[in-house]
N, C-alpha and C. Protein backbone atom coordinates (compact mmCIF):
# COMPACT_ATOMS: atom_id res chain seq x y z
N UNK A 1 -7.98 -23.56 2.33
CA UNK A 1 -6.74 -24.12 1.85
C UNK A 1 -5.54 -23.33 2.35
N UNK A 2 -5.32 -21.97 2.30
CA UNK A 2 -4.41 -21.29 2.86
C UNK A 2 -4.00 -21.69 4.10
N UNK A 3 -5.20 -21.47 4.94
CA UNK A 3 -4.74 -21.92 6.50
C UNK A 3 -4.27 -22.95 6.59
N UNK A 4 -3.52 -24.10 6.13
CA UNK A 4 -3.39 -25.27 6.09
C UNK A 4 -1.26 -24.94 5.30
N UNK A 5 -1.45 -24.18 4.58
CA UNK A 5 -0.31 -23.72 4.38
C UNK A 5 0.79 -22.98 5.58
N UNK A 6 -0.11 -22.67 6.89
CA UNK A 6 0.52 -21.79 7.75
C UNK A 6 0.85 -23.29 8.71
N UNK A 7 2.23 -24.34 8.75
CA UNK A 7 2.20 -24.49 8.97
C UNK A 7 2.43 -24.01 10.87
N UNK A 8 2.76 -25.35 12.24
CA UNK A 8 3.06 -24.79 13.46
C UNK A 8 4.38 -24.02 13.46
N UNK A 9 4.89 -24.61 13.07
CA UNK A 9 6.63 -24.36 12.77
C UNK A 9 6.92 -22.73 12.27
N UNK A 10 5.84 -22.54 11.08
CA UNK A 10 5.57 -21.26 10.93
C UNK A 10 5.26 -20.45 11.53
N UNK A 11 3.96 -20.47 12.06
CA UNK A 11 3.74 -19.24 13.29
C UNK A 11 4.64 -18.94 14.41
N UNK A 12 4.59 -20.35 14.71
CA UNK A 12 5.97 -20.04 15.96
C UNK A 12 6.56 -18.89 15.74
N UNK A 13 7.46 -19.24 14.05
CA UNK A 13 8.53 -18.29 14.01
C UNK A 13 8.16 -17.08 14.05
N UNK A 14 7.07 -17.04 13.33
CA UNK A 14 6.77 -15.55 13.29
C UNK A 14 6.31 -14.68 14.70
N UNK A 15 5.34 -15.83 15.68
CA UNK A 15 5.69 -15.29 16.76
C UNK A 15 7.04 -14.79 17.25
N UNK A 16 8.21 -15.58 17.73
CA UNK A 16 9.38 -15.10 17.83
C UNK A 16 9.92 -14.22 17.38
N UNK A 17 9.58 -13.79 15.94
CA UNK A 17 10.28 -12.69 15.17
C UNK A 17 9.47 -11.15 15.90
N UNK A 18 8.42 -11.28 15.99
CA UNK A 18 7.25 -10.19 16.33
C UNK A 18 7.49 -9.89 17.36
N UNK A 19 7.82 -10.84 18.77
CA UNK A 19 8.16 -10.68 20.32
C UNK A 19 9.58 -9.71 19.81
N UNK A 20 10.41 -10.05 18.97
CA UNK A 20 11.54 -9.07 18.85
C UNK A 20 11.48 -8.07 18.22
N UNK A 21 10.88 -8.31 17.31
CA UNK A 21 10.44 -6.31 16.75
C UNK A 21 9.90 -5.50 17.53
N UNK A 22 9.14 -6.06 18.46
CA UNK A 22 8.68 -5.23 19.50
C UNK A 22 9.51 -4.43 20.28
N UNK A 23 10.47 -4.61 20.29
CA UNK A 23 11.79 -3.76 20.87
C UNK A 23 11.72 -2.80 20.06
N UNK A 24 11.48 -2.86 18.31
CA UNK A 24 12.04 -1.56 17.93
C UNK A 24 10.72 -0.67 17.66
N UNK A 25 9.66 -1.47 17.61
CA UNK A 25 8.45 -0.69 17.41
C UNK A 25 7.63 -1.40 17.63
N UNK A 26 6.82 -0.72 18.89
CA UNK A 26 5.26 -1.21 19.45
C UNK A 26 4.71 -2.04 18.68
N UNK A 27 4.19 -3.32 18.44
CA UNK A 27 3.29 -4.08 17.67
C UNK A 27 1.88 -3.82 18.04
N UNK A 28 1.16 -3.39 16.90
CA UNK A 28 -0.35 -3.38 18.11
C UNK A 28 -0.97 -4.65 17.74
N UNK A 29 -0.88 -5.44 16.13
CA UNK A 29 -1.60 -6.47 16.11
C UNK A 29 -0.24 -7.47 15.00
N UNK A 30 -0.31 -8.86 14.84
CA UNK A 30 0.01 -9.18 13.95
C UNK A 30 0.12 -10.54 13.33
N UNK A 31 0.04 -10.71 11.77
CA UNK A 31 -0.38 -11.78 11.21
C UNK A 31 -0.15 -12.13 10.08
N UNK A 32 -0.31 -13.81 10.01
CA UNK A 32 -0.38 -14.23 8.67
C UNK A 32 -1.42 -13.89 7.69
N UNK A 33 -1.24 -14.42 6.49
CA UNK A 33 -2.26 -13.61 5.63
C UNK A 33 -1.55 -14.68 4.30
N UNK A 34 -2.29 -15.50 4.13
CA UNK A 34 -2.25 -16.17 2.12
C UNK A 34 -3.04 -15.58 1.27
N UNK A 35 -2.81 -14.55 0.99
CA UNK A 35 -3.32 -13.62 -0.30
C UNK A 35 -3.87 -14.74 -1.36
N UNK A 36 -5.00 -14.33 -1.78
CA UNK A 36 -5.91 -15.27 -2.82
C UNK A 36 -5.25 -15.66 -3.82
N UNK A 37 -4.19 -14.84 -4.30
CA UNK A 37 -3.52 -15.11 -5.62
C UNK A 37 -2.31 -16.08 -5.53
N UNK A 38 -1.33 -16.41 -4.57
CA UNK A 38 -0.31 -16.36 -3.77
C UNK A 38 -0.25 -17.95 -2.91
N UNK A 39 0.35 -18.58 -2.63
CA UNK A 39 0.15 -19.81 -1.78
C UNK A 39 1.29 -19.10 -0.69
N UNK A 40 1.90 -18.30 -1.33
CA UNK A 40 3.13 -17.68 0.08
C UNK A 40 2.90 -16.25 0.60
N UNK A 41 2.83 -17.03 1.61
CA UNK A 41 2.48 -16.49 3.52
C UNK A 41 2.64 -14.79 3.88
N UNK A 42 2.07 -13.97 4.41
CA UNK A 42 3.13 -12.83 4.55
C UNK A 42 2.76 -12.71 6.14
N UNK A 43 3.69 -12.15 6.56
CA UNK A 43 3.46 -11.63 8.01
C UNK A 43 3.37 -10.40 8.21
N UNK A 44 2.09 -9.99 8.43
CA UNK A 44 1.81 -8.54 8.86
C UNK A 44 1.64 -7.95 10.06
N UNK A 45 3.01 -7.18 10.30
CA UNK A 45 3.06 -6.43 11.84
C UNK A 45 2.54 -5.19 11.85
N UNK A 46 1.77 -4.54 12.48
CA UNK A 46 1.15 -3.26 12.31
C UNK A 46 1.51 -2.76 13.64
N UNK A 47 1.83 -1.12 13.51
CA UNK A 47 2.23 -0.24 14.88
C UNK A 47 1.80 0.62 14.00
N UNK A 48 1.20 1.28 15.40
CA UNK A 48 0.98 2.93 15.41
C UNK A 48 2.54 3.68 15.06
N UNK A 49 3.73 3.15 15.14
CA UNK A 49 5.00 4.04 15.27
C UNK A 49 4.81 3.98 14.02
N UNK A 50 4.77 2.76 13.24
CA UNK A 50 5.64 3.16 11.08
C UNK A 50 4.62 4.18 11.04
N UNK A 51 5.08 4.88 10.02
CA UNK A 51 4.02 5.80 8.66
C UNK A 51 5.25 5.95 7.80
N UNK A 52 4.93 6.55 6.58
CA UNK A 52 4.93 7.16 5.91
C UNK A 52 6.87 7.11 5.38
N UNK A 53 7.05 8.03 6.68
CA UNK A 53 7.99 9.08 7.20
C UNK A 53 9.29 7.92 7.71
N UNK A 54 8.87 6.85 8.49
CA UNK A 54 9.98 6.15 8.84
C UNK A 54 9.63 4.46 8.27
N UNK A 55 9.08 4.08 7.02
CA UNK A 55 8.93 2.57 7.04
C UNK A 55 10.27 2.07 6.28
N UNK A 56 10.98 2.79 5.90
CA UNK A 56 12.54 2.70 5.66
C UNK A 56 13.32 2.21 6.90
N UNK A 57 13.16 3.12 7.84
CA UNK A 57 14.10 2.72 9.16
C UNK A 57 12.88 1.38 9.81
N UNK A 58 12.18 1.20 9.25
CA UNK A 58 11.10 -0.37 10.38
C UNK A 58 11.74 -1.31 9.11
N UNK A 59 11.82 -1.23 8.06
CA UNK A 59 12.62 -1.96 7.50
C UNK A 59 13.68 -3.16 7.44
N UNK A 60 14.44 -1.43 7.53
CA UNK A 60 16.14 -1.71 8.37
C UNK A 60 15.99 -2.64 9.28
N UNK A 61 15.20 -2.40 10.11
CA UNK A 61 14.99 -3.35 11.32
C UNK A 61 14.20 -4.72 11.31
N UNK A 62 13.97 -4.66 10.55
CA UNK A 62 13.59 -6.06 10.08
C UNK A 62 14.80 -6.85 9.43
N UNK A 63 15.29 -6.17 8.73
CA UNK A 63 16.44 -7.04 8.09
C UNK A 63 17.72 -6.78 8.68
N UNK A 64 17.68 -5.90 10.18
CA UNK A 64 18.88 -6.16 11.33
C UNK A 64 18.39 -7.48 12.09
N UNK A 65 17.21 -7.49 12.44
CA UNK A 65 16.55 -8.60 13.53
C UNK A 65 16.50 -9.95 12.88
N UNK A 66 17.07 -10.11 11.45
CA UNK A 66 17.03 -11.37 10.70
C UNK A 66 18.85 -11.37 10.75
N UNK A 67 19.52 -10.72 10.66
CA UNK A 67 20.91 -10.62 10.47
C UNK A 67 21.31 -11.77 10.68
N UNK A 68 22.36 -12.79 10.55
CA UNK A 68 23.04 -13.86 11.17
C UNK A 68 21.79 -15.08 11.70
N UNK A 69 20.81 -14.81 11.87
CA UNK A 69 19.69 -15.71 11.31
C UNK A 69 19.46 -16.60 10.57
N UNK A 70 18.87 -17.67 10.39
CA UNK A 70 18.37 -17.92 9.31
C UNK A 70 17.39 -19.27 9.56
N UNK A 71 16.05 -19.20 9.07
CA UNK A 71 15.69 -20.02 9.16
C UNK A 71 14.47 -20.75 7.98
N UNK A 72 14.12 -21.34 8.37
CA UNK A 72 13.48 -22.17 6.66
C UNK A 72 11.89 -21.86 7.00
N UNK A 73 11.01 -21.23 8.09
CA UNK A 73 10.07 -20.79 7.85
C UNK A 73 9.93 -19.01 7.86
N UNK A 74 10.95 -18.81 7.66
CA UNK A 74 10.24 -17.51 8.06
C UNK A 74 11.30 -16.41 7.11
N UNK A 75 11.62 -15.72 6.31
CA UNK A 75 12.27 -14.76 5.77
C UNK A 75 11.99 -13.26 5.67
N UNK A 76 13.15 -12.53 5.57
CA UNK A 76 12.13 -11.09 5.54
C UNK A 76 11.65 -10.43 4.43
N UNK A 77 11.45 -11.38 3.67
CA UNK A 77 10.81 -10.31 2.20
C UNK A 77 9.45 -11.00 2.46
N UNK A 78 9.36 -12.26 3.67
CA UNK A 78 7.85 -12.65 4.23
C UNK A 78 7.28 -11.15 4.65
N UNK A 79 7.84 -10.01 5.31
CA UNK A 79 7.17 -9.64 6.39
C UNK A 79 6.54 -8.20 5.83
N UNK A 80 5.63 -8.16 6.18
CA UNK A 80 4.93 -6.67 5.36
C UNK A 80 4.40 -5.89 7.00
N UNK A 81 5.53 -4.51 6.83
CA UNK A 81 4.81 -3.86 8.00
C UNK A 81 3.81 -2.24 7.69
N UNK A 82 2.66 -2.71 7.96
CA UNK A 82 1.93 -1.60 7.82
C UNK A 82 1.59 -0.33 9.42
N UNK A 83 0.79 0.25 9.16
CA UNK A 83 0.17 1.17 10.17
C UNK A 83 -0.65 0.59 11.07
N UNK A 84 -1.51 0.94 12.08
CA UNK A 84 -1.96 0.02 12.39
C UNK A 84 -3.86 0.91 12.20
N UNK A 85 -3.51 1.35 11.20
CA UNK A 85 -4.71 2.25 10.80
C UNK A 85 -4.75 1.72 9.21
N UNK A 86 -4.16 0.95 9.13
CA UNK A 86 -4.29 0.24 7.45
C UNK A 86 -5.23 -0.72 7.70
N UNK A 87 -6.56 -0.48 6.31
CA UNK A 87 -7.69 -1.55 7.12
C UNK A 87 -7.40 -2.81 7.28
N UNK A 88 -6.47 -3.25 6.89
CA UNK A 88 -5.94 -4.99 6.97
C UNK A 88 -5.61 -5.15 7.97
N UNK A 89 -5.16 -4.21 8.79
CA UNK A 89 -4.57 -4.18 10.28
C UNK A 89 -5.95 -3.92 11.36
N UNK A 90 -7.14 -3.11 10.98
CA UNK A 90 -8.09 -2.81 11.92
C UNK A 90 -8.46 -3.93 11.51
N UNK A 91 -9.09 -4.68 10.63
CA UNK A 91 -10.19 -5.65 10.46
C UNK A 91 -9.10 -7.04 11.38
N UNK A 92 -8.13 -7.19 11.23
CA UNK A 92 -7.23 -7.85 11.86
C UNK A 92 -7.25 -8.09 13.42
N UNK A 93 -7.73 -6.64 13.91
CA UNK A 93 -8.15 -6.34 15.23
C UNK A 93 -9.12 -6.38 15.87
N UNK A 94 -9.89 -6.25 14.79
CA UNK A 94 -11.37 -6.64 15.15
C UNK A 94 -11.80 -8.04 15.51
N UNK A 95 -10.99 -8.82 14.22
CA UNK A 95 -11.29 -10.04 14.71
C UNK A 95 -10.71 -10.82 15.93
N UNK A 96 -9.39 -10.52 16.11
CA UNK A 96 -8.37 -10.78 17.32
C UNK A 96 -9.14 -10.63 18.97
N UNK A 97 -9.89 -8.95 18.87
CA UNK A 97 -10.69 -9.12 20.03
C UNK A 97 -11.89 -9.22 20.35
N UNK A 98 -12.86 -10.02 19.09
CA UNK A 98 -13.85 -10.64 19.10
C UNK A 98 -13.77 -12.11 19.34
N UNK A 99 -12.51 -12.62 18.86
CA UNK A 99 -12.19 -14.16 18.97
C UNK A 99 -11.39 -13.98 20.84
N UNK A 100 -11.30 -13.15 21.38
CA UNK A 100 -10.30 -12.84 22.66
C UNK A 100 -9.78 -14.36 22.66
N UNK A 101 -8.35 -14.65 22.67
CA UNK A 101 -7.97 -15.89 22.87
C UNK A 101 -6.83 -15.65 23.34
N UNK A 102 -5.85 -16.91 24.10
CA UNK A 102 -4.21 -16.80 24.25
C UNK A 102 -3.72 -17.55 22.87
N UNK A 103 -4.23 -18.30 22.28
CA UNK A 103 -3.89 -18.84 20.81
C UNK A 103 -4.09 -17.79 19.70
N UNK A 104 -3.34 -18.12 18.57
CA UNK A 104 -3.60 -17.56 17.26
C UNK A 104 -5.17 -18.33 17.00
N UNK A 105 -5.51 -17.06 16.04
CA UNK A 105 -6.76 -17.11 16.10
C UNK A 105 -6.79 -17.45 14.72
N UNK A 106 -7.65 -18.99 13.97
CA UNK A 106 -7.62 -18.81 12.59
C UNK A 106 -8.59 -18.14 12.12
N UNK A 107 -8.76 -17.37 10.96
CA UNK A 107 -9.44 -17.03 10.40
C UNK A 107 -9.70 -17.49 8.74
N UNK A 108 -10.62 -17.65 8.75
CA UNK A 108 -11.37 -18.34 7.17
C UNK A 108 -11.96 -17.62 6.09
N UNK A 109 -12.08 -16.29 6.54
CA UNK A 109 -12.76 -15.51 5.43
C UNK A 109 -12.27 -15.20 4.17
N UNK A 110 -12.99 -14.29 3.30
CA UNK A 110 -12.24 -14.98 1.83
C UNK A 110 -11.83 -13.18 1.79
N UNK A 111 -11.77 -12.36 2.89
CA UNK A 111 -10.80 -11.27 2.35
C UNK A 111 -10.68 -10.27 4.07
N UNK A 112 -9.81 -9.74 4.18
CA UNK A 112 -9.13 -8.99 5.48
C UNK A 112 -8.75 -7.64 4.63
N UNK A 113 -9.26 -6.65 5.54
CA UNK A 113 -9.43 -5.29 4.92
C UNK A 113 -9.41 -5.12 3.66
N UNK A 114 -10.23 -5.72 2.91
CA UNK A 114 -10.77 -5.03 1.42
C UNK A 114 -9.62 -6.31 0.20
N UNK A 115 -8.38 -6.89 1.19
CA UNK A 115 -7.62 -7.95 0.59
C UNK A 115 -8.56 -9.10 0.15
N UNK A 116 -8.41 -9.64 -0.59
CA UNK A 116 -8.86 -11.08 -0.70
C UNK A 116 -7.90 -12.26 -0.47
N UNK A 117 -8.48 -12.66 0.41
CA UNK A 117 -7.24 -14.00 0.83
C UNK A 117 -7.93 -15.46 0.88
N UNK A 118 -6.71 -16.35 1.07
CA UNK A 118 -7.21 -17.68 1.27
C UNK A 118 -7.25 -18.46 2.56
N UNK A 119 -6.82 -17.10 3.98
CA UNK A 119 -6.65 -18.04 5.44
C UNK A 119 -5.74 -16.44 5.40
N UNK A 120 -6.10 -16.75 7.61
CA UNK A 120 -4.88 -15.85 7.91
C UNK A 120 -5.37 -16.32 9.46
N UNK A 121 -4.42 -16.12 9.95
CA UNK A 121 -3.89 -16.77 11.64
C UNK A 121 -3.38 -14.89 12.08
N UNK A 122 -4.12 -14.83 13.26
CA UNK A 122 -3.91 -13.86 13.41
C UNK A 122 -3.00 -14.00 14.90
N UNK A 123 -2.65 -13.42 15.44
CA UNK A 123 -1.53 -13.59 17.42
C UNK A 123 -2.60 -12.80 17.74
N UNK A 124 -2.09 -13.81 19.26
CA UNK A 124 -3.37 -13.09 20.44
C UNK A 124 -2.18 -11.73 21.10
N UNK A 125 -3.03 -10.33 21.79
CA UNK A 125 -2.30 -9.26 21.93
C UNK A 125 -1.02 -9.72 22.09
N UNK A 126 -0.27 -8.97 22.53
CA UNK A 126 1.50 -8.61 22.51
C UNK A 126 1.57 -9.16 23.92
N UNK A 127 0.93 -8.78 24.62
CA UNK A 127 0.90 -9.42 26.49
C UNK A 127 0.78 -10.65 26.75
N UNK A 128 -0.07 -11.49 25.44
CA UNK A 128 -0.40 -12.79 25.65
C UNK A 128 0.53 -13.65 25.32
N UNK A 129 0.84 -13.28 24.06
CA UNK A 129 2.46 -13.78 23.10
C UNK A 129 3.83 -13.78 24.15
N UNK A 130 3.63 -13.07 24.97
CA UNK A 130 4.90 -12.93 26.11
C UNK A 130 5.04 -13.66 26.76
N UNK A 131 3.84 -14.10 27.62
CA UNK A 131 3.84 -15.13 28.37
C UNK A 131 3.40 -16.54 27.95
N UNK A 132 4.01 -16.87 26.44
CA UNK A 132 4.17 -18.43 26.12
C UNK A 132 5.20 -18.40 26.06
N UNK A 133 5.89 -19.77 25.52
CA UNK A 133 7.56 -20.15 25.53
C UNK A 133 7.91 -20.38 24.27
């Protein structure tokens, strides 16, 4: 049922948003995710750059890269950026380059690193996402 909530219109955006964070910090993987409890969406960008120490300033930058923006799928209290050592982010990766694809990859399982969810669409690497339109 989740996956069915992510509509096209949606990923898109979130693709687009992700191709631009990448300017401020390396993406290594990233994705939707309908948390089991939740019918609304989050987008999880994971880099080796956040920890700890700077997810204040990856923040900031999330809600500079939305500035003067605005659009009806995608907001930034959507976007959750973790490590890319947070298991939601490895199991994320795992599946990304077991499925190897140039499409988002759906996924159906009923939980992503220890989460329980209802669907999550994961982006194919950062290289692949570049070269669509």
């Amino acid at each position: 049922m989740g996956e069915e909530l992510l509509v096209n219109e949606q990923i898109d955006a979130g693709a687009e948003f992700v191709r631009d964070f990448n300017d401020c910090f390396p993406v290594s993987v990233a994705f939707w995710v309908v948390p089991a409890e939740s019918d609304d969406a989050l987008l999880y960008i994971s880099s080796d750059d956040i920890n700890d120490s700077n997810i204040d300033v990856a923040y900031g930058e999330v809600l500079r890269k939305f500035r003067g923006k605005r659009s009806q799928w995608l907001d930034p209290f959507q976007v959750k950026l973790v490590n890319s050592s947070d298991p939601i982010a490895r199991q994320a990766t795992e599946i990304r380059d077991r499925y190897s694809s140039p499409a988002v990859t759906r996924y159906g399982g009923s939980s992503l690193g220890g989460t329980s969810i209802d669907g999550a669409c994961i982006y194919p690497p950062f290289a692949a996402m570049k070269a669509t339109p």
